[in-house]
C-alpha atoms as a PDB file:
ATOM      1  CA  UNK A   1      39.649 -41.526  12.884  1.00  0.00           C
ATOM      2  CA  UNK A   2      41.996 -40.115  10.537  1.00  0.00           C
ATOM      3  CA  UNK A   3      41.609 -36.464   9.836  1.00  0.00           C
ATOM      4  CA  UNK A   4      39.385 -35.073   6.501  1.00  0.00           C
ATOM      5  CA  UNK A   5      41.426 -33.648   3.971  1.00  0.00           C
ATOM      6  CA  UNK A   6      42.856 -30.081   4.590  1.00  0.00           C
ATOM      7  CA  UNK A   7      41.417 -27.469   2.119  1.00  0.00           C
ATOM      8  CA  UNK A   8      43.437 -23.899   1.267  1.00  0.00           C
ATOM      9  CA  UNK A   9      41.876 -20.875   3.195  1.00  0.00           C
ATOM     10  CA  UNK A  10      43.220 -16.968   2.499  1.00  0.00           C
ATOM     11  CA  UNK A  11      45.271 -15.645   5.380  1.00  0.00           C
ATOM     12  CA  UNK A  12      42.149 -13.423   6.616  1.00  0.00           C
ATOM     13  CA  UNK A  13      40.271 -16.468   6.555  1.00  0.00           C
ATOM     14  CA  UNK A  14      42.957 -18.335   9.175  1.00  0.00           C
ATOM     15  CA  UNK A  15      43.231 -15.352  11.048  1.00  0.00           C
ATOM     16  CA  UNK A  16      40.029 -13.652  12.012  1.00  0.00           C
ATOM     17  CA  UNK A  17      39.517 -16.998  14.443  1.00  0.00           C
ATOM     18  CA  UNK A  18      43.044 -15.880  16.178  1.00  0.00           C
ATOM     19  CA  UNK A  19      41.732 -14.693  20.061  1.00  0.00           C
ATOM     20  CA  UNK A  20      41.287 -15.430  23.289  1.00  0.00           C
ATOM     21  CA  UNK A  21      37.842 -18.129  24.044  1.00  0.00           C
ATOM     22  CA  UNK A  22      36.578 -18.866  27.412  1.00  0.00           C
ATOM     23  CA  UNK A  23      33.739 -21.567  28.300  1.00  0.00           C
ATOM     24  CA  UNK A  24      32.099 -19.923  31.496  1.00  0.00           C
ATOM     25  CA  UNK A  25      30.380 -23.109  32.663  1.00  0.00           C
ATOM     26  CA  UNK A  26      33.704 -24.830  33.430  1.00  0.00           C
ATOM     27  CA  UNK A  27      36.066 -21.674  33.418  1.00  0.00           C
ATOM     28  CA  UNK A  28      38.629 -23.149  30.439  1.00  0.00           C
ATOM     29  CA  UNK A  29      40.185 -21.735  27.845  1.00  0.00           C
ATOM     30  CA  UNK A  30      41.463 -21.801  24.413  1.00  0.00           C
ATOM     31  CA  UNK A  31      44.073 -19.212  22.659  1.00  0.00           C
ATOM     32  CA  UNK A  32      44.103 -19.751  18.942  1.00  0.00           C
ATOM     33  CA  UNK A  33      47.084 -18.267  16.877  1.00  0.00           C
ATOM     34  CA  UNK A  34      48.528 -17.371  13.682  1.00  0.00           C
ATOM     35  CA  UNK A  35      51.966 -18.708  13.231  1.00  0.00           C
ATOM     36  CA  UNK A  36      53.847 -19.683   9.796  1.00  0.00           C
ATOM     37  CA  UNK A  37      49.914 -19.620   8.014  1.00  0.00           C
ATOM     38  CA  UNK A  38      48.686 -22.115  10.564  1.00  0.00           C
ATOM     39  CA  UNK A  39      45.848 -21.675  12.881  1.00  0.00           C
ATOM     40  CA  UNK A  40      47.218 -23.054  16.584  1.00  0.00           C
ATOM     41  CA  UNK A  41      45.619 -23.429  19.566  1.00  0.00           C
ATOM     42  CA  UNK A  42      47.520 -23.376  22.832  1.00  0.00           C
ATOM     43  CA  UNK A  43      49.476 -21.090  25.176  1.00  0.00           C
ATOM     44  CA  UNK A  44      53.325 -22.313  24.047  1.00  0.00           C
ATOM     45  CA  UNK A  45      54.550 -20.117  21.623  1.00  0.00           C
ATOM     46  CA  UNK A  46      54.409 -23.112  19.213  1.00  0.00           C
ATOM     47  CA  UNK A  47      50.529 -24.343  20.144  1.00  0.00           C
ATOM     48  CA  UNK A  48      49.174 -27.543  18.392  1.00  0.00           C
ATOM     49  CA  UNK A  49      48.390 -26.668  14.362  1.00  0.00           C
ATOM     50  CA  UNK A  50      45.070 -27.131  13.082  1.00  0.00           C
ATOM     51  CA  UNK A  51      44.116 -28.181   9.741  1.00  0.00           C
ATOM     52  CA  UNK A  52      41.213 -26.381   8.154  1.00  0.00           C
ATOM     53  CA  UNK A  53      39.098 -28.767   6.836  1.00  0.00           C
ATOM     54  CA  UNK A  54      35.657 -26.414   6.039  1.00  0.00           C
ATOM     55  CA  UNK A  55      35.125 -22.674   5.978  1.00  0.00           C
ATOM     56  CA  UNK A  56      35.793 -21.838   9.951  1.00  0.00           C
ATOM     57  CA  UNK A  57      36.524 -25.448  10.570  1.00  0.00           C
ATOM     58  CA  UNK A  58      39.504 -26.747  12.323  1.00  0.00           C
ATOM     59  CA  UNK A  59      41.008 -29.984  13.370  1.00  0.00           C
ATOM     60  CA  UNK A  60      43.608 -31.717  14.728  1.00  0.00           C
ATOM     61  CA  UNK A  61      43.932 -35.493  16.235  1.00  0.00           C
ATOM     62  CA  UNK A  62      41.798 -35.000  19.279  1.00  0.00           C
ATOM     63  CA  UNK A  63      39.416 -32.250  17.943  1.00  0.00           C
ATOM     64  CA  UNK A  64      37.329 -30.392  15.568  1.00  0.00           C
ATOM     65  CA  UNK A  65      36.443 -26.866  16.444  1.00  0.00           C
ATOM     66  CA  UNK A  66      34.228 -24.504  14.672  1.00  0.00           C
ATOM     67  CA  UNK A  67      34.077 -21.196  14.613  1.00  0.00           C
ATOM     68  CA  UNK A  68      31.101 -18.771  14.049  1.00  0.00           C
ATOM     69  CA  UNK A  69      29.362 -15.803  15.411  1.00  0.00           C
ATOM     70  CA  UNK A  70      26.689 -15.254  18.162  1.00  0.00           C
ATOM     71  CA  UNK A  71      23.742 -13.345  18.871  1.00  0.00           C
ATOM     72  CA  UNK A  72      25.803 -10.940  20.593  1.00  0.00           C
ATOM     73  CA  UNK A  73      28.275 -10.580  17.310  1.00  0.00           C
ATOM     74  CA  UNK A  74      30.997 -12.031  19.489  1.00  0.00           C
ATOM     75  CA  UNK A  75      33.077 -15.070  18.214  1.00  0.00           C
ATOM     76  CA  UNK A  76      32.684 -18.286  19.354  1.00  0.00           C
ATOM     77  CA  UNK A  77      34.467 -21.652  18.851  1.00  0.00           C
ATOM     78  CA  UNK A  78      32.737 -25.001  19.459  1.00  0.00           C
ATOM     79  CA  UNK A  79      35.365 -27.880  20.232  1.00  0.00           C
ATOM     80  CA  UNK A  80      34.111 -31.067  19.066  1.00  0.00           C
ATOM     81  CA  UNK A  81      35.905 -34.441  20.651  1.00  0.00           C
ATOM     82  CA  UNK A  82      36.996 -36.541  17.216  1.00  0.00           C
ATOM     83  CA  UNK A  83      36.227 -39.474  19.310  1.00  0.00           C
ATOM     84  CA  UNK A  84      32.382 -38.501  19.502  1.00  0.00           C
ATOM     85  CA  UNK A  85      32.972 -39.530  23.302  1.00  0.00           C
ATOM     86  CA  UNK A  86      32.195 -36.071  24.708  1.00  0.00           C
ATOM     87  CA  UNK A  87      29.674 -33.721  24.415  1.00  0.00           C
ATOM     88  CA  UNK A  88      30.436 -30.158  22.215  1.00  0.00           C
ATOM     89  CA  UNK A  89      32.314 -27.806  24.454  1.00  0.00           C
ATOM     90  CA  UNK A  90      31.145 -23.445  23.039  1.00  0.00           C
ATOM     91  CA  UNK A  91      33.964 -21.084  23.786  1.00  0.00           C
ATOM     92  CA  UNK A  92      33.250 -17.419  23.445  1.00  0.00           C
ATOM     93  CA  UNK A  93      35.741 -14.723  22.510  1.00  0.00           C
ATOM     94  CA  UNK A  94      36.891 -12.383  25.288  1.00  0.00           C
ATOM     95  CA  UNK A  95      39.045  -9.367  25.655  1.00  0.00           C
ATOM     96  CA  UNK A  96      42.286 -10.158  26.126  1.00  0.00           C
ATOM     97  CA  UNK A  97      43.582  -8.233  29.458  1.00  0.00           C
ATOM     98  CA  UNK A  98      47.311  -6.335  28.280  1.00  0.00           C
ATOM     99  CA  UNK A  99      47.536  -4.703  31.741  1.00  0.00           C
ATOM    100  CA  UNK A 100      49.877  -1.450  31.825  1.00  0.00           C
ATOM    101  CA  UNK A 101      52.141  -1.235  34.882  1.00  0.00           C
ATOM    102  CA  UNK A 102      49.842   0.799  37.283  1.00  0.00           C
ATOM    103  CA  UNK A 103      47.339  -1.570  36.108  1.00  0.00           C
ATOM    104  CA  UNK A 104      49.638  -4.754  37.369  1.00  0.00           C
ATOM    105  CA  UNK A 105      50.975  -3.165  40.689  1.00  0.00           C
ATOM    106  CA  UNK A 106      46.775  -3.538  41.778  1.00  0.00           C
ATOM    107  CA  UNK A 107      47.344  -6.977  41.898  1.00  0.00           C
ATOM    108  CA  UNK A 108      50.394  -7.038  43.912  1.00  0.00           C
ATOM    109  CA  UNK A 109      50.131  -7.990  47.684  1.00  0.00           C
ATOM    110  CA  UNK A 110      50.092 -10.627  50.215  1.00  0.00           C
ATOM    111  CA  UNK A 111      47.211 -13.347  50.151  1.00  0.00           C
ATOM    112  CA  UNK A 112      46.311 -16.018  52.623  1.00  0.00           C
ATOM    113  CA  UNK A 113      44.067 -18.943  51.698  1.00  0.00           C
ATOM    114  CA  UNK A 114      42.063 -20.014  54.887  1.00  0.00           C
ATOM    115  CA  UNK A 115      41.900 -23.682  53.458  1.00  0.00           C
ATOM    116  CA  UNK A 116      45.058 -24.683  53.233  1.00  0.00           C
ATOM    117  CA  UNK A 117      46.848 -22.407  55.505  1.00  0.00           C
ATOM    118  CA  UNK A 118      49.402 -20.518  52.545  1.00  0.00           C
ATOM    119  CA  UNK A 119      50.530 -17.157  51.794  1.00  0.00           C
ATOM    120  CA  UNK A 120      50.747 -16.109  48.044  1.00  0.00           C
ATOM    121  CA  UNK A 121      52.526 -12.737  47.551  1.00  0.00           C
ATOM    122  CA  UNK A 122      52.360 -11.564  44.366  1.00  0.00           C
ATOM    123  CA  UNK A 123      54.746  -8.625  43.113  1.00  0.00           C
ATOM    124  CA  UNK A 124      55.047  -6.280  39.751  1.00  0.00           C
ATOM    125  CA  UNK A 125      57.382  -5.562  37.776  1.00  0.00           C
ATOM    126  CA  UNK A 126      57.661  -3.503  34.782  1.00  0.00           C
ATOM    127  CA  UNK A 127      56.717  -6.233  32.112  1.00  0.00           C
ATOM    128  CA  UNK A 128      55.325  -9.078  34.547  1.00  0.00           C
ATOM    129  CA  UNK A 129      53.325  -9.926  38.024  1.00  0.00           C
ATOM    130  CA  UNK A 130      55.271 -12.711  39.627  1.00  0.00           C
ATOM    131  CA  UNK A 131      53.667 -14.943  42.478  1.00  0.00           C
ATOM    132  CA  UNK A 132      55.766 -15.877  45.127  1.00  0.00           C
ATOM    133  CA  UNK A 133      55.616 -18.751  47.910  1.00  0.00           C
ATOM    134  CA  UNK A 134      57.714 -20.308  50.292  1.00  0.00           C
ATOM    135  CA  UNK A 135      60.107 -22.596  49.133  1.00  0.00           C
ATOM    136  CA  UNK A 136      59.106 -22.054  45.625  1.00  0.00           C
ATOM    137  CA  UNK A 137      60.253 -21.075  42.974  1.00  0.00           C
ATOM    138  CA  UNK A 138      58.612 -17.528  41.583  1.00  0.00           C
ATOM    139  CA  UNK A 139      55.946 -17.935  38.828  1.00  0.00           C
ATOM    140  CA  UNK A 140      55.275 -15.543  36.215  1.00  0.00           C
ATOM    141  CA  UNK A 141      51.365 -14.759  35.904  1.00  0.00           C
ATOM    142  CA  UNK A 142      50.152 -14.724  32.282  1.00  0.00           C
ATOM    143  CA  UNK A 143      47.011 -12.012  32.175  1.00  0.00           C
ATOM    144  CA  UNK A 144      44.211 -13.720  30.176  1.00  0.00           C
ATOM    145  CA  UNK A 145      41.713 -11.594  30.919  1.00  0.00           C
ATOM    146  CA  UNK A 146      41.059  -9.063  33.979  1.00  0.00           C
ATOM    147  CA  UNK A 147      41.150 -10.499  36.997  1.00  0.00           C
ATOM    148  CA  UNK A 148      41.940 -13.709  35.254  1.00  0.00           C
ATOM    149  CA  UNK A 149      46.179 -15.231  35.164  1.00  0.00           C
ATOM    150  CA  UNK A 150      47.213 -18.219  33.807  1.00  0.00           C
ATOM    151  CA  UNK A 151      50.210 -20.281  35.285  1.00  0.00           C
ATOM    152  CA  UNK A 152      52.157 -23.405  34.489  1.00  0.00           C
ATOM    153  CA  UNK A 153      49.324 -25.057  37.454  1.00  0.00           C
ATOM    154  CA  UNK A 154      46.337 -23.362  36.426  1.00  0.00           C
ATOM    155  CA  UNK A 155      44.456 -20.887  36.575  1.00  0.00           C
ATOM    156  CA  UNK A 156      44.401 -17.948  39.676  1.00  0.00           C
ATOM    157  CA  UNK A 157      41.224 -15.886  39.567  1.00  0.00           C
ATOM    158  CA  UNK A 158      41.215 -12.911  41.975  1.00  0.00           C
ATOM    159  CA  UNK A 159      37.932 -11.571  43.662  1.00  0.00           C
ATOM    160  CA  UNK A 160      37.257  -8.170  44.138  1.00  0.00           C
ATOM    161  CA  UNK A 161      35.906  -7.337  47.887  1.00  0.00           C
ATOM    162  CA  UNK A 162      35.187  -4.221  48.674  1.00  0.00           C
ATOM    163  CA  UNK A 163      35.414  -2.002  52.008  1.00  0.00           C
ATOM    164  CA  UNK A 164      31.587  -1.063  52.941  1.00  0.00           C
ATOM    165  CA  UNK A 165      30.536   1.773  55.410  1.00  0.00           C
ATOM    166  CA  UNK A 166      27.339   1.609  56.679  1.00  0.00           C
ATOM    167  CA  UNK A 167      26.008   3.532  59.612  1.00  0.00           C
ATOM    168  CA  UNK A 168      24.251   0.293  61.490  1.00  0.00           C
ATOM    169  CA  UNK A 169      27.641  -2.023  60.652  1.00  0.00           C
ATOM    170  CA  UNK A 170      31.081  -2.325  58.953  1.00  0.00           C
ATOM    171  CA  UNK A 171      31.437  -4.638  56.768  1.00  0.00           C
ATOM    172  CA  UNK A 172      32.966  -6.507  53.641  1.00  0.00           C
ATOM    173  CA  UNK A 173      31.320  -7.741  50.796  1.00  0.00           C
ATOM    174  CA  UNK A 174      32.261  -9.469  47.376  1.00  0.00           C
ATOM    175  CA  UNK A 175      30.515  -6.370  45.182  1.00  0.00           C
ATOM    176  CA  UNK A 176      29.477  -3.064  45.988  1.00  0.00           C
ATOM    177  CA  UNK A 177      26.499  -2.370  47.872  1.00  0.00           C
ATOM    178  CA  UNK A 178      24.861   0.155  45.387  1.00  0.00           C
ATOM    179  CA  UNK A 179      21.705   1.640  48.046  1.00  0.00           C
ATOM    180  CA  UNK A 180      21.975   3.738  50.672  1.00  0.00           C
ATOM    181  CA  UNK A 181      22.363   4.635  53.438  1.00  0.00           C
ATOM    182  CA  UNK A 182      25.659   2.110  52.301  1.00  0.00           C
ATOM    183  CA  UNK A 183      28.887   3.382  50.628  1.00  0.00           C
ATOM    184  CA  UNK A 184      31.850   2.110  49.118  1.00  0.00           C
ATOM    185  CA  UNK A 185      35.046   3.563  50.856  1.00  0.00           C
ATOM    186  CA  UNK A 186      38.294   3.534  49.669  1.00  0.00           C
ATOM    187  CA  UNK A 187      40.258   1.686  46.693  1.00  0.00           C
ATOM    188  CA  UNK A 188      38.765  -1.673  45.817  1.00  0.00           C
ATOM    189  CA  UNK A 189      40.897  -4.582  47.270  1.00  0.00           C
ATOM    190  CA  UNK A 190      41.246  -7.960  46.008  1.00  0.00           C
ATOM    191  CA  UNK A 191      41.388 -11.575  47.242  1.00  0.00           C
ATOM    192  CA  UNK A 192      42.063 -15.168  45.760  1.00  0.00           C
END
């Protein structure tokens, strides 16, 4: 269908819908930008525009997103398929993660995935955490939020594990054990 007509919004009106929105039930996202007055969605630096067609209404030739405000007071968008084919889709804004360099060098490290049999080794550097594989080339891992990277393939989440001492066992478990008689030793460590 072809798109309603665009209406003028003010600048803070395009704006305050700028962010980072994730849908937890099938662990997407959506960034939404300001760039030369236009709302965008996407991760290029150039994004798709959208047209405002309502008050904290957007669209473009595949979808309609709105934008309002939960319970919670955080943002949310709901993407709408044009088509009507698909079911609404609620994003909800999240902290973007801007990790310093100490922050960065936590993530870097050798990782093994028992299902396919591969190493991952992922190194910092001053402005960027790079994964590396065999016989690949290096790929630069965009933070979206902590824990959370984005690359050109998807998304890499890593899992926090941490070392447990107990005095009947020791063990390793995906979150802290907070009862005694258990304690958690050492610096957390991570796994994807």
């Amino acid at each position: 269908p072809p798109l309603p007509q665009a209406i003028a919004l003010a600048g803070s009106d395009v704006s305050r819908h700028a962010g980072l929105y994730w849908n937890k039930d099938d662990d997407t996202f959506r960034r939404f930008f300001v760039r030369d007055g236009a709302l965008r969605v996407g991760f290029s630096d150039l994004g798709t525009v959208l047209t405002p067609i309502a008050p904290g209404r957007f669209a473009f030739a595949a979808s309609e997103f709105s934008f309002g405000v939960q319970g919670s007071g955080r943002a949310q968008a709901t993407e709408t398929a044009r088509s009507g084919a698909a079911r609404p889709v609620v994003f909800m804004s999240v902290d973007e993660f801007k990790p310093s360099e100490a922050e960065a060098a936590e993530y870097a490290g050798v990782y093994r995935s028992e299902e396919i049999e591969a190493v991952y080794r992922t190194a910092a550097a001053a402005d960027a955490l790079t994964l590396k594989r065999l016989k690949a080339a290096d790929v630069v891992l965009a933070p979206m939020m902590r824990d959370v990277f984005r690359t050109p393939g998807g998304t890499i989440r890593f899992v926090r594990a941490y070392a447990i001492s107990c005095p009947r066992c020791s063990c390793w478990s995906d979150a802290a054990i907070m009862s005694a008689p258990c304690t958690v030793t050492g610096s957390a460590k991570k796994r994807i």
